[in-house]
Protein backbone atom coordinates (compact mmCIF):
# COMPACT_ATOMS: atom_id res chain seq x y z
CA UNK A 1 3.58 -6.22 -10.89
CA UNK A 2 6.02 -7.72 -8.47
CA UNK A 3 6.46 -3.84 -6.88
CA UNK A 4 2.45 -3.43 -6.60
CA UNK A 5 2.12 -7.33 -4.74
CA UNK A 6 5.05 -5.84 -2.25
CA UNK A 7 3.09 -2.67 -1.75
CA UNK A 8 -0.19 -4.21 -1.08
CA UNK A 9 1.72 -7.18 1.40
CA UNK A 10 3.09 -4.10 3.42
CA UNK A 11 -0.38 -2.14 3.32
CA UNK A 12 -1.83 -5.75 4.62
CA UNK A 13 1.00 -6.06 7.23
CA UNK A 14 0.41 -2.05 8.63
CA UNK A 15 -3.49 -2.99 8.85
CA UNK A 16 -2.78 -6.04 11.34
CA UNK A 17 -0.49 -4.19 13.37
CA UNK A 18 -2.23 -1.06 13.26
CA UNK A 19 -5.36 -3.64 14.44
CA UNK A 20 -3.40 -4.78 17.35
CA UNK A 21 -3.05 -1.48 18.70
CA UNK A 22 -5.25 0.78 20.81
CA UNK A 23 -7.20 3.09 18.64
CA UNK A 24 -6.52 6.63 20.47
CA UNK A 25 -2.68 6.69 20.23
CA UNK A 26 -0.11 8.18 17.70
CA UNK A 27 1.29 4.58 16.69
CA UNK A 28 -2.08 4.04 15.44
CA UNK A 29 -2.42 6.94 13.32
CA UNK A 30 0.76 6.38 11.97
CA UNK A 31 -0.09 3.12 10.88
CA UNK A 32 -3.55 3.98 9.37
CA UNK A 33 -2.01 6.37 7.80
CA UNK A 34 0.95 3.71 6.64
CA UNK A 35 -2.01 1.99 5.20
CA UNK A 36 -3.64 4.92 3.27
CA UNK A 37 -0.46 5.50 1.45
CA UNK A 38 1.17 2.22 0.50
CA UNK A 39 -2.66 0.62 -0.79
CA UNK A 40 -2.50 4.78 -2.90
CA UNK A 41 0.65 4.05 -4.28
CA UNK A 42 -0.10 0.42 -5.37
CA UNK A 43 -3.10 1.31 -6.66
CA UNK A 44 -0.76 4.27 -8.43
CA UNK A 45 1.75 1.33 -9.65
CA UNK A 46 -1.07 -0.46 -10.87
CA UNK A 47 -2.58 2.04 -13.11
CA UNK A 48 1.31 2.87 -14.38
CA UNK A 49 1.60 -0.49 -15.61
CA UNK A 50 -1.68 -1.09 -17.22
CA UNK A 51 -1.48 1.92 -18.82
CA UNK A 52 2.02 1.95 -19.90
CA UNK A 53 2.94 2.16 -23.39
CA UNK A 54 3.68 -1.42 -25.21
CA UNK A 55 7.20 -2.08 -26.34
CA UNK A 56 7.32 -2.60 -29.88
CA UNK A 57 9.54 -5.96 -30.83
């Protein structure tokens, strides 16, 4: 859970810079696109730990 509260902090942290920049440039994209894939792969990391199998004690 710690590795999908990083992911999301970062995806939070591209979104403000990415908001402090003008729209029509290539640093923007970058960072939208920053955004796209760290909130995919923490919603990825999410589902991987819900649905991973319990360890039997």
């Amino acid at each position: 859970m710690r590795t999908v509260a990083t992911l999301v902090a970062l995806s939070m942290v591209a979104a403000l810079f990415a908001s402090a920049v003008d729209r029509y440039t290539a640093v923007w994209a970058a960072l939208a696109w920053a955004v796209v894939v760290l909130f995919t792969a923490a919603l990825l990391r999410l589902h991987n730990v819900i649905n991973s199998p319990e360890e039997e004690q």
